[in-house]
Protein backbone atom coordinates (compact mmCIF):
# COMPACT_ATOMS: atom_id res chain seq x y z
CA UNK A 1 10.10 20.52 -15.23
CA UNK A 2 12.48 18.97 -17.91
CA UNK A 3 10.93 21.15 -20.71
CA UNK A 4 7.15 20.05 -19.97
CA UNK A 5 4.30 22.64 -20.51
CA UNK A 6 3.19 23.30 -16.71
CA UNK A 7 -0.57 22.74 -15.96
CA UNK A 8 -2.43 25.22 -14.64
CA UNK A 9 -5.46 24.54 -12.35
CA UNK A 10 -8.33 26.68 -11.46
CA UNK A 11 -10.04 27.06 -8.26
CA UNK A 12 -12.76 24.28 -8.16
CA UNK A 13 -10.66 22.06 -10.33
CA UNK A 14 -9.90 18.08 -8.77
CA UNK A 15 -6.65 16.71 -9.05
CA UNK A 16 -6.02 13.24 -8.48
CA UNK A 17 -2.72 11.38 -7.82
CA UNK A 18 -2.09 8.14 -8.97
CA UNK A 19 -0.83 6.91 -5.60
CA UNK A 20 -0.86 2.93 -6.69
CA UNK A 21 1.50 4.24 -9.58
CA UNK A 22 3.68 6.20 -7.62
CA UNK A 23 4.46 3.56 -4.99
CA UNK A 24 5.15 0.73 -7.62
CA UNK A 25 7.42 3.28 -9.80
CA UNK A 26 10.65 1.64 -10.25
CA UNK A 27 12.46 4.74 -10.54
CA UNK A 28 11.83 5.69 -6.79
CA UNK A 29 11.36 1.77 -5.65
CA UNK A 30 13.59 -1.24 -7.36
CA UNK A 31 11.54 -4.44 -7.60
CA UNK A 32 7.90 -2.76 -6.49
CA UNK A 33 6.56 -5.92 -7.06
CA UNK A 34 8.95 -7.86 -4.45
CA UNK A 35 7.57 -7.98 -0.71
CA UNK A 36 10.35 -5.88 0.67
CA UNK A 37 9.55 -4.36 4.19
CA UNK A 38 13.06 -3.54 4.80
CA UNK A 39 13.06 -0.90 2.05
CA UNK A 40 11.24 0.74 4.97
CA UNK A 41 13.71 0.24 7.60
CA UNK A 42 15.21 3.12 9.76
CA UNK A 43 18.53 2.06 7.90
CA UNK A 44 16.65 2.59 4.61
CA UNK A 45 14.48 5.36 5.18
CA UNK A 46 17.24 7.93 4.35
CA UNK A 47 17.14 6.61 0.57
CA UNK A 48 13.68 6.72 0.08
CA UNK A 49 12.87 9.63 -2.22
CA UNK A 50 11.01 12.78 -0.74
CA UNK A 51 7.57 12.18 -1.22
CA UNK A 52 7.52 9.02 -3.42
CA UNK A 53 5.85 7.32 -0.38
CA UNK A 54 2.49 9.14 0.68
CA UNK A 55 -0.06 6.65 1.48
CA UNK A 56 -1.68 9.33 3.88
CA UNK A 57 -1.08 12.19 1.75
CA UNK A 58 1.37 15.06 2.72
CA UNK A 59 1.43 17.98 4.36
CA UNK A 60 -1.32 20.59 6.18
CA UNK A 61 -4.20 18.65 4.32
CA UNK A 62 -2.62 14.88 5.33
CA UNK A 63 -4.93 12.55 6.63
CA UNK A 64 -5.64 13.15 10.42
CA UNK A 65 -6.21 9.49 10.62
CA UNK A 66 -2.33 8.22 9.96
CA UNK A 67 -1.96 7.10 13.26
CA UNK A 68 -5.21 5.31 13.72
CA UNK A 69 -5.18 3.75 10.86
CA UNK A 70 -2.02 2.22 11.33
CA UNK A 71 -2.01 1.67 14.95
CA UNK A 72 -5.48 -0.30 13.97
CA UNK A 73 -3.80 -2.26 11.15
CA UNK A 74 -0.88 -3.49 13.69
CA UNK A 75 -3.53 -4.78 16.14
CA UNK A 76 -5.89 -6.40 14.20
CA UNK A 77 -2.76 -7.82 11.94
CA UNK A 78 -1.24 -9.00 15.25
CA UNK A 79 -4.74 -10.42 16.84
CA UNK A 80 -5.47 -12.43 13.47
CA UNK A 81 -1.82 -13.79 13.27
CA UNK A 82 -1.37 -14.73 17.03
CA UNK A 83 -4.19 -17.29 16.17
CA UNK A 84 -4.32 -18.38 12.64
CA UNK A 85 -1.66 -18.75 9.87
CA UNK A 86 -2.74 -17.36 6.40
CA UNK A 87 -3.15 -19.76 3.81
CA UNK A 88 -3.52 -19.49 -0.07
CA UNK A 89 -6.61 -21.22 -1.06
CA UNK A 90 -7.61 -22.03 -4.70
CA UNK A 91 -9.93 -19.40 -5.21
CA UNK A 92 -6.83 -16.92 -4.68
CA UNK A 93 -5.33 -15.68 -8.33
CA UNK A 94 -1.50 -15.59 -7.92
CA UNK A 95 -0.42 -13.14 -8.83
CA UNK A 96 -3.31 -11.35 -7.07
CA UNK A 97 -5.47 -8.90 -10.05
CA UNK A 98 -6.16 -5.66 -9.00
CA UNK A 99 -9.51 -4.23 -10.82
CA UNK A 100 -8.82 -1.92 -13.39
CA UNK A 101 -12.33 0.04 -12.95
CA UNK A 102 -11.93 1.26 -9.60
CA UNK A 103 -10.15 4.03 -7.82
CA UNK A 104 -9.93 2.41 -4.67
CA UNK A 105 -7.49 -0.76 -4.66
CA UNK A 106 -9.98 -3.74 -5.40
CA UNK A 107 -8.85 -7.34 -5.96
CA UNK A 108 -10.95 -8.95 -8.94
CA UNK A 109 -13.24 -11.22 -8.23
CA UNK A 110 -12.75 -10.76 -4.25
CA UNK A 111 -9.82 -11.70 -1.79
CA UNK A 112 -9.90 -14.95 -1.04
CA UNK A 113 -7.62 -16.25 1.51
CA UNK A 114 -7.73 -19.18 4.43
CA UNK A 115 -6.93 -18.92 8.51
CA UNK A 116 -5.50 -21.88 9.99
CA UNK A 117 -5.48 -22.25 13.79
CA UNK A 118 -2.08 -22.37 14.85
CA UNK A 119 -0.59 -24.91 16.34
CA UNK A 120 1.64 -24.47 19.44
CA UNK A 121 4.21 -26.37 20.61
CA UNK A 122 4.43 -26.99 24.06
């Protein structure tokens, strides 16, 4: 522990993990801010720290969802994009602002975004 006093928790304490903090942390992930889904590729997985990436937690008490959730994500992500391309509209802040009072990851002021039909080419 580099010399740190270690904390000690009692039973009934809460510990939270700031998640948001550990996924942007430029130690574990250069550029956080940079869209970069390749940092995620099979080639790339093998550099990612052990447990800098937990979005479903780790371990016995993981979330029993992980599969779901993603397995939702992919479908609804692919029915929305089949059909529409997402568009920036003026109400959208850029860079997006995440609110500060919240635990959960809330844009301020909303998430505003357009859907244009696509058009296909024939």
């Amino acid at each position: 522990m580099n010399g740190e006093k270690p904390v000690h928790l009692e039973k009934g304490d809460v510990l939270w993990l700031p998640i948001y903090g550990l996924h942007r942390d430029k130690q574990f992930y250069p550029n956080p801010d940079r869209f970069d889904p390749e940092r995620f590729s099979d080639e790339n997985k093998g550099s990612i720290y052990p447990y800098s990436y937990i979005p479903f937690g780790s371990g016995p008490r993981s979330c029993i969802g992980n599969r779901f959730a993603l397995l939702e994500t992919k479908t609804v992500l692919f029915c929305i994009l089949s059909k529409f391309e997402i568009t920036v509209v003026e109400k959208s802040p850029v860079p997006l602002k995440l609110a500060r009072d919240q635990i959960n990851l809330l844009a301020e002021g909303g998430f505003w975004f357009g859907l244009e039909p696509r058009k296909y080419s024939t």
